[in-house]
N, C-alpha and C. Protein backbone atom coordinates (compact mmCIF):
# COMPACT_ATOMS: atom_id res chain seq x y z
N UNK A 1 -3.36 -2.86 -1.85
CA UNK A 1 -2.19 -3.48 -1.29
C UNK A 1 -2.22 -3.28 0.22
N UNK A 2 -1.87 -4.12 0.94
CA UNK A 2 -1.53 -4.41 2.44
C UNK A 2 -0.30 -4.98 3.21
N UNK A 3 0.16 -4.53 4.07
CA UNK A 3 1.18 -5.07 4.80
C UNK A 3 0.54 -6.17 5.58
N UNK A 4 0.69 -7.22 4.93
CA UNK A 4 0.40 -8.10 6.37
C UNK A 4 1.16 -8.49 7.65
N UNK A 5 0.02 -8.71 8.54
CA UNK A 5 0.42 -8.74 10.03
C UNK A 5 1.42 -9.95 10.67
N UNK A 6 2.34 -10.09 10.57
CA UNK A 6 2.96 -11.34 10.60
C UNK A 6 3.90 -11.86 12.55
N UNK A 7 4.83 -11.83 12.90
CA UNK A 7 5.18 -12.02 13.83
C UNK A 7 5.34 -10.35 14.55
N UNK A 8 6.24 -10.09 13.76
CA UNK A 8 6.36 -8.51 14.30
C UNK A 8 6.39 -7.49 13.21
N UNK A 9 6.01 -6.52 12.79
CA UNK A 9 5.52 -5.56 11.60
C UNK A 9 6.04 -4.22 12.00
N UNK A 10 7.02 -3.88 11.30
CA UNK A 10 7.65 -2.81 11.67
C UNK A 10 7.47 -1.69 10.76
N UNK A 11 6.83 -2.21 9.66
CA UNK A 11 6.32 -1.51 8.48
C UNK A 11 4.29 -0.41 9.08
N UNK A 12 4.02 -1.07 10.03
CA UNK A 12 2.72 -0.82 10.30
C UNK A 12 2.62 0.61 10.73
N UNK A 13 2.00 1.90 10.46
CA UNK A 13 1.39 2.73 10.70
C UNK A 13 1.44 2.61 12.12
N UNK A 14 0.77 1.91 12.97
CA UNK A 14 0.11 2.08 14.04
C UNK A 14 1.62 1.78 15.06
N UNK A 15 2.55 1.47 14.23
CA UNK A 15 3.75 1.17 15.02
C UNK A 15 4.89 2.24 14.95
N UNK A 16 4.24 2.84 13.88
CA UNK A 16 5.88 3.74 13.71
C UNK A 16 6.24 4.07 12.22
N UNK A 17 6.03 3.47 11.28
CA UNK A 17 6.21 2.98 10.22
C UNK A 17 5.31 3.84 9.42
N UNK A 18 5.82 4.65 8.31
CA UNK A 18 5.16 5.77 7.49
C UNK A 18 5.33 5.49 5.82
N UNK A 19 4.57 5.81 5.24
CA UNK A 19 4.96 6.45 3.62
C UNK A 19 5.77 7.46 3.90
N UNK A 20 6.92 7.49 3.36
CA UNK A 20 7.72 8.63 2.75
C UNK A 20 7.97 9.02 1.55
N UNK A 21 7.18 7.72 0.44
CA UNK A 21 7.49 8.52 -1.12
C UNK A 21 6.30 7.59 -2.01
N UNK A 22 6.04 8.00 -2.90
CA UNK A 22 5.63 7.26 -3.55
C UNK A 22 5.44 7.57 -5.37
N UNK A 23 6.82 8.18 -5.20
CA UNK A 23 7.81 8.40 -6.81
C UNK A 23 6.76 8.92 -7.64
N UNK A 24 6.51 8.26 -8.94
CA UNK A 24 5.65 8.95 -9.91
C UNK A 24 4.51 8.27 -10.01
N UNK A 25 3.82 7.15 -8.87
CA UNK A 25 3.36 6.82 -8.77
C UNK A 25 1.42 7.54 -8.94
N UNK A 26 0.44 7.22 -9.63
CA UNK A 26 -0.90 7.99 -9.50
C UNK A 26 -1.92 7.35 -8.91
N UNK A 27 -2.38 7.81 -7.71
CA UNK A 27 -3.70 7.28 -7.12
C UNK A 27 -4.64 7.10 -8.09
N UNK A 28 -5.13 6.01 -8.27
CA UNK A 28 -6.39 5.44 -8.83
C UNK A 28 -7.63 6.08 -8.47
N UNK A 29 -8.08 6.94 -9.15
CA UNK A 29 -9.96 7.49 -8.50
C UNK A 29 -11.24 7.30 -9.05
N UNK A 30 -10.69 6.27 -9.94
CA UNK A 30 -11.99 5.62 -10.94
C UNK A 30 -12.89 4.78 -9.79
N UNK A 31 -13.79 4.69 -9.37
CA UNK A 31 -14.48 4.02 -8.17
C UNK A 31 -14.43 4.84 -6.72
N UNK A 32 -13.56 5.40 -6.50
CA UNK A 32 -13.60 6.15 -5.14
C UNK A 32 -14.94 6.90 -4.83
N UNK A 33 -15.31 6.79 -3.98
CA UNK A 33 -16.51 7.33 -3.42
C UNK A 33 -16.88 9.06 -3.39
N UNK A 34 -17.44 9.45 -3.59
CA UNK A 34 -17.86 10.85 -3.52
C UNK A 34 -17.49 11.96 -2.79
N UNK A 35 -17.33 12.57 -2.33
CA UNK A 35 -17.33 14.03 -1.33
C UNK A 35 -18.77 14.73 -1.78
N UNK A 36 -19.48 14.74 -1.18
CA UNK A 36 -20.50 16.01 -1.79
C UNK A 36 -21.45 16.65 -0.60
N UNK A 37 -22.03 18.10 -1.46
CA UNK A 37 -22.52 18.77 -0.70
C UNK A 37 -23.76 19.14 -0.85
N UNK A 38 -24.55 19.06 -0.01
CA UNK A 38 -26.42 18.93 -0.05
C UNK A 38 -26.66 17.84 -1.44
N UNK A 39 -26.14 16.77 -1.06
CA UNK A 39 -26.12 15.86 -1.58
C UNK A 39 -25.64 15.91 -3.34
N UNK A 40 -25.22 16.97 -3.42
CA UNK A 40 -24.21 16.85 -5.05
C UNK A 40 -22.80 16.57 -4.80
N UNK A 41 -22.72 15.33 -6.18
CA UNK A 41 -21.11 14.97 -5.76
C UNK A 41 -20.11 16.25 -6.28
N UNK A 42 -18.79 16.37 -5.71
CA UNK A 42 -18.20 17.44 -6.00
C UNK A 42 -16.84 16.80 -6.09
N UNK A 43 -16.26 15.42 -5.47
CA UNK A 43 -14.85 15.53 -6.06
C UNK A 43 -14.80 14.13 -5.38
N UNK A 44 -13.74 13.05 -6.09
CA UNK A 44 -14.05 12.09 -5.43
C UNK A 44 -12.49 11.77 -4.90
N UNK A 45 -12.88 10.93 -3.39
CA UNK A 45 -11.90 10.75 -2.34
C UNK A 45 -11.47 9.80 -2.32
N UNK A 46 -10.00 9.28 -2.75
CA UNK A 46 -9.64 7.88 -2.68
C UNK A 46 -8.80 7.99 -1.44
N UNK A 47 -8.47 6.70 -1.41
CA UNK A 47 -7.78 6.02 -0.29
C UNK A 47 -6.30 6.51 -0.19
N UNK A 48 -5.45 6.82 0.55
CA UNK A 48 -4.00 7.75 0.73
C UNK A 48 -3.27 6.25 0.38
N UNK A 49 -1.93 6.67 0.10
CA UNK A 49 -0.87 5.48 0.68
C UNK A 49 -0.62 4.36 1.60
N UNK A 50 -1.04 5.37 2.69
CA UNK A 50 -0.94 4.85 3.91
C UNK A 50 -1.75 3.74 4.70
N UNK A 51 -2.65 3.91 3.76
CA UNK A 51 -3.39 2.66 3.80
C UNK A 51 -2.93 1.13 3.68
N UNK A 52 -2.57 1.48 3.14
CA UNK A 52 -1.64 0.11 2.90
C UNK A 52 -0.90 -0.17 4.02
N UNK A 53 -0.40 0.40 4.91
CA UNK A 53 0.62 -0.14 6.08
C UNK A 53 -0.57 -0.21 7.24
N UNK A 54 -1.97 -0.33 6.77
CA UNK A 54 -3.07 -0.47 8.07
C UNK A 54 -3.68 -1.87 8.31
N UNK A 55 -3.79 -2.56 9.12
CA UNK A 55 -3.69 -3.65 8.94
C UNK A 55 -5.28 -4.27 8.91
N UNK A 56 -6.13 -3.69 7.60
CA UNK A 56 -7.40 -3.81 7.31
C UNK A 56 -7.49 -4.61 5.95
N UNK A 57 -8.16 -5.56 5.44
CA UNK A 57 -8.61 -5.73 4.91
C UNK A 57 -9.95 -6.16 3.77
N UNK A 58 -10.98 -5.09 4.79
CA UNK A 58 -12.36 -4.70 4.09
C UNK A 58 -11.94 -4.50 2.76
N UNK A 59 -13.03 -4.96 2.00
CA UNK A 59 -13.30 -4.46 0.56
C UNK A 59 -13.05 -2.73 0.85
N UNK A 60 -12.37 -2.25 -0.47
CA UNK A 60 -12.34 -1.10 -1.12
C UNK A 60 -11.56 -0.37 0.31
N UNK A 61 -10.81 -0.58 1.35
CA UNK A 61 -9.78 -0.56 1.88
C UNK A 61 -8.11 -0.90 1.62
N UNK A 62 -8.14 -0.36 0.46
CA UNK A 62 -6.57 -0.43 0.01
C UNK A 62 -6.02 0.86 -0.83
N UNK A 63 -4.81 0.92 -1.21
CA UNK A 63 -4.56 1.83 -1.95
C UNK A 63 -4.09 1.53 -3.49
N UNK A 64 -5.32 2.01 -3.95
CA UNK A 64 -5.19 1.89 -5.63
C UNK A 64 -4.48 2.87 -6.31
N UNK A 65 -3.68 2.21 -7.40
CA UNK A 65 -3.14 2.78 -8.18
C UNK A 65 -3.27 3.03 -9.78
N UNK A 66 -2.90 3.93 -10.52
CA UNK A 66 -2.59 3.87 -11.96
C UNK A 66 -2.03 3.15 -12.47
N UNK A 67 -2.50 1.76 -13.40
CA UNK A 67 -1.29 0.92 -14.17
C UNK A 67 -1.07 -0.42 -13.72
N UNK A 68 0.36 -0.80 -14.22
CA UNK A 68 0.12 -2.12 -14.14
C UNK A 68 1.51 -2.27 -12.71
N UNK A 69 2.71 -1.00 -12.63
CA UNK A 69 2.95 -0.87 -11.45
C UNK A 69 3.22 0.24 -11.04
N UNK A 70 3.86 -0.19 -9.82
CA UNK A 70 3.36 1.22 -8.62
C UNK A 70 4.74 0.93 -7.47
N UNK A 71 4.89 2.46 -6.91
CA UNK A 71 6.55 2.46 -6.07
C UNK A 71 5.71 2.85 -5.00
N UNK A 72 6.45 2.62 -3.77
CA UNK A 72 6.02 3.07 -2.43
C UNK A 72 7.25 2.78 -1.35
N UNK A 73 7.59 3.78 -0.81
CA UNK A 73 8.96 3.52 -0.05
C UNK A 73 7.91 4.05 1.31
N UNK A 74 8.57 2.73 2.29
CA UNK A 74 8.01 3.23 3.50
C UNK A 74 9.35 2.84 4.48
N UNK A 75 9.00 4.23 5.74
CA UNK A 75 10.02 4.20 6.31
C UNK A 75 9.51 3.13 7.55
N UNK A 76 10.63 2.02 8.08
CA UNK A 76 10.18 1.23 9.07
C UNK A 76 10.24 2.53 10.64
N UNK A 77 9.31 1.53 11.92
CA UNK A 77 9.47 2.26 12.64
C UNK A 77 10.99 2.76 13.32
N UNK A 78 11.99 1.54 13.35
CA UNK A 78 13.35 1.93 13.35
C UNK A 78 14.41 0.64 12.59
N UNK A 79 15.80 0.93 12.71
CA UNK A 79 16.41 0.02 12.00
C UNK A 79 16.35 -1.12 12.53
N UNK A 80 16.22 -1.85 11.28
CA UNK A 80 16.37 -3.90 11.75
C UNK A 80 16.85 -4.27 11.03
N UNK A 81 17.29 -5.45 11.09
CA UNK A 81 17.36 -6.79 10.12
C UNK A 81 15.94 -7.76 9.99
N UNK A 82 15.88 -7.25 8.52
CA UNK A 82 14.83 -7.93 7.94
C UNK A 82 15.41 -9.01 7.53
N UNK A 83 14.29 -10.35 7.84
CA UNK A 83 14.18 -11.65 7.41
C UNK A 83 12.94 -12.47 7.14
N UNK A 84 12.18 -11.30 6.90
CA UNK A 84 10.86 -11.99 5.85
C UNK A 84 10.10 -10.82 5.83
N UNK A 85 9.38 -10.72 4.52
CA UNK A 85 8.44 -9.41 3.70
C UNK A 85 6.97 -10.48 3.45
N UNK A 86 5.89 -9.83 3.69
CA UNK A 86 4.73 -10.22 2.84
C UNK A 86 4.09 -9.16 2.83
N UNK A 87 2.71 -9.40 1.67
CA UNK A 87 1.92 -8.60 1.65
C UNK A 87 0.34 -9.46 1.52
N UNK A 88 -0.65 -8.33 2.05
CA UNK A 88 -1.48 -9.28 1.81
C UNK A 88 -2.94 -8.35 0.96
N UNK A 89 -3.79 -8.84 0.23
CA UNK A 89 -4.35 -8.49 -0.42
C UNK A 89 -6.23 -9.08 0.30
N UNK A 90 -6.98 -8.37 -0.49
CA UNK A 90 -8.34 -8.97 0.10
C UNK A 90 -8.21 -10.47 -0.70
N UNK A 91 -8.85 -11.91 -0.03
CA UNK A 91 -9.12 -12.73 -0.37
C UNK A 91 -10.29 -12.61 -1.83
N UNK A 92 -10.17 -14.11 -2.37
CA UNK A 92 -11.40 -13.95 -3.65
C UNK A 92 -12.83 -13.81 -2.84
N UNK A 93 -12.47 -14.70 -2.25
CA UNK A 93 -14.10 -15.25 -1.47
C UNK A 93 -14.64 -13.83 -0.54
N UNK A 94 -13.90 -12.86 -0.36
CA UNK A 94 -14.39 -11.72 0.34
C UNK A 94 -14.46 -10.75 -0.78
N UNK A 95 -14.35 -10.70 -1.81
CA UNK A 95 -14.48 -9.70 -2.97
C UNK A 95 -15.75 -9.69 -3.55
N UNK A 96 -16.13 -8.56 -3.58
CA UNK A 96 -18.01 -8.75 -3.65
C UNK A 96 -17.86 -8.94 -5.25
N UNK A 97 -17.16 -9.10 -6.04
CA UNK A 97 -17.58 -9.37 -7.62
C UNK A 97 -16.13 -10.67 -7.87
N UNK A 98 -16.30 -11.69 -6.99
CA UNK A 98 -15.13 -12.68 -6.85
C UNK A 98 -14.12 -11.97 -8.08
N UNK A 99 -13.73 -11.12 -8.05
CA UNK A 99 -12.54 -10.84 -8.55
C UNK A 99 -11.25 -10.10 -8.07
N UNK A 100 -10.16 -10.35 -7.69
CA UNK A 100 -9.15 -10.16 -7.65
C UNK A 100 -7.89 -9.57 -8.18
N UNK A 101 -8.67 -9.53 -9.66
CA UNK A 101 -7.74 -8.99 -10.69
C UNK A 101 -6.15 -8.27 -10.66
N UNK A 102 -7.13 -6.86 -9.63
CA UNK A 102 -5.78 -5.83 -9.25
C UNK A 102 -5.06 -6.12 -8.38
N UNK A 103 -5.11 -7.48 -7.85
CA UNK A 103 -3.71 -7.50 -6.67
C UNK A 103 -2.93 -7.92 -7.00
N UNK A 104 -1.47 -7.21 -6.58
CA UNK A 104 -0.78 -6.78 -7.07
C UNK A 104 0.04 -8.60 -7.05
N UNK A 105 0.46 -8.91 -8.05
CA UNK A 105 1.02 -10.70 -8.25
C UNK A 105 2.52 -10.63 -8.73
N UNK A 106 3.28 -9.45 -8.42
CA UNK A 106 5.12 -9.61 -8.61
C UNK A 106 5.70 -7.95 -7.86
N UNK A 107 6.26 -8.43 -6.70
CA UNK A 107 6.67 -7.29 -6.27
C UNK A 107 8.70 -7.44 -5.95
N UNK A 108 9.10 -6.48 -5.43
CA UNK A 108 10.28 -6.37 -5.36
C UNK A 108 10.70 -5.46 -4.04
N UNK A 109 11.36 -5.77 -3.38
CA UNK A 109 11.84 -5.19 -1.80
C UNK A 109 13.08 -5.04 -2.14
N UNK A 110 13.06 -3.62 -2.06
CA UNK A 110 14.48 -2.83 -1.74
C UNK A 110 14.54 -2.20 -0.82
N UNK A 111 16.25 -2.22 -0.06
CA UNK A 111 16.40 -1.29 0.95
C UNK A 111 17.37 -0.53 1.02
N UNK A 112 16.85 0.99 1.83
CA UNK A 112 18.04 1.64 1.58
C UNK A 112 18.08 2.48 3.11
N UNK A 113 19.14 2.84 2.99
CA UNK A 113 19.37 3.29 4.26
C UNK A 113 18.99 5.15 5.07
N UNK A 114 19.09 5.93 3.25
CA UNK A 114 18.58 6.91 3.41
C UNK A 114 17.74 7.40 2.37
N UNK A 115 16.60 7.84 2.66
CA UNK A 115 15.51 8.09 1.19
C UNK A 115 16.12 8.96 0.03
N UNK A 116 17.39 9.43 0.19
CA UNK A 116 17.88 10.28 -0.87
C UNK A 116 18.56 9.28 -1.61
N UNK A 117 18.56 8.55 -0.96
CA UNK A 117 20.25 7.36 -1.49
C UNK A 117 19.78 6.79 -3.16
N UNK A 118 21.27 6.67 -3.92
CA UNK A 118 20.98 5.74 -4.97
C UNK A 118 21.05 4.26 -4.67
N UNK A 119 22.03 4.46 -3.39
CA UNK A 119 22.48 2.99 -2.94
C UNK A 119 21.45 2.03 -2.56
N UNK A 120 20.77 1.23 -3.38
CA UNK A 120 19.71 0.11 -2.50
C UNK A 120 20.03 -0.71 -2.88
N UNK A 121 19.60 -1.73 -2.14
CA UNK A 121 19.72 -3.07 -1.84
C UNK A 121 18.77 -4.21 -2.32
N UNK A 122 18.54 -4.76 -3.55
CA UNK A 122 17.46 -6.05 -3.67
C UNK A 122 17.52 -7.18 -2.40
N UNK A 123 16.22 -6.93 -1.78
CA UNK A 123 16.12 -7.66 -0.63
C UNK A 123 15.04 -8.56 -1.38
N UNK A 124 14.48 -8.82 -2.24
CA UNK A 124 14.15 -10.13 -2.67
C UNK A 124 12.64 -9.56 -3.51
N UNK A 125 12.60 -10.75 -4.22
CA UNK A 125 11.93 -10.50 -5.75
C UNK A 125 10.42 -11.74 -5.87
């Protein structure tokens, strides 16, 4: 998953904009690449959250998850009025096994004002 780069991105890492939760959500490490030492693998390293608010989309540059869904509350760099969300995923034609499968195809934007809050807001579906 990716934030895409759109007029102005307040969601972006490089702007301000962080993971602050990501509920009961489980990093995916089936495929993640290795850690190892004198060349034995010893534990393998997936991709953080935060990835997702980076505005890359190389193969195997995203953040995978467990399942069919997944929560991620990110804090913007400060308060706005939001009036448009996207996300963007790697294209087919850049996927070295043209498949696409895992991107993610029904999401939901809520907002809330403080990460403890019950109070949120469906900002669109």
């Amino acid at each position: 998953m990716k934030i895409k780069l759109v007029e102005r991105t307040f969601a972006l890492e490089a702007l301000g904009g962080h993971v602050i939760s990501i509920g009961c959500t489980e990093t995916y490490y089936e495929g993640a690449p290795y850690a190892s030492f004198m060349s034995v693998p010893l534990y393998r390293i997936p991709n953080p959250p935060n990835v997702a608010l980076q505005p890359d989309i190389t193969p195997g540059r995203c953040w995978a998850f467990k399942g069919s869904k997944g929560y991620l509350m990110i804090k913007l760099a400060h308060a706005v009025q939001i009036d448009g969300v996207s996300m963007e995923h790697l294209p087919r034609k850049l996927s070295l096994k043209n498949d696409i499968s895992s991107a993610p195809n029904r999401f939901t934007v809520r907002g809330v004002v403080q990460q403890e809050s019950a109070d949120n807001h469906v900002l669109g579906e």
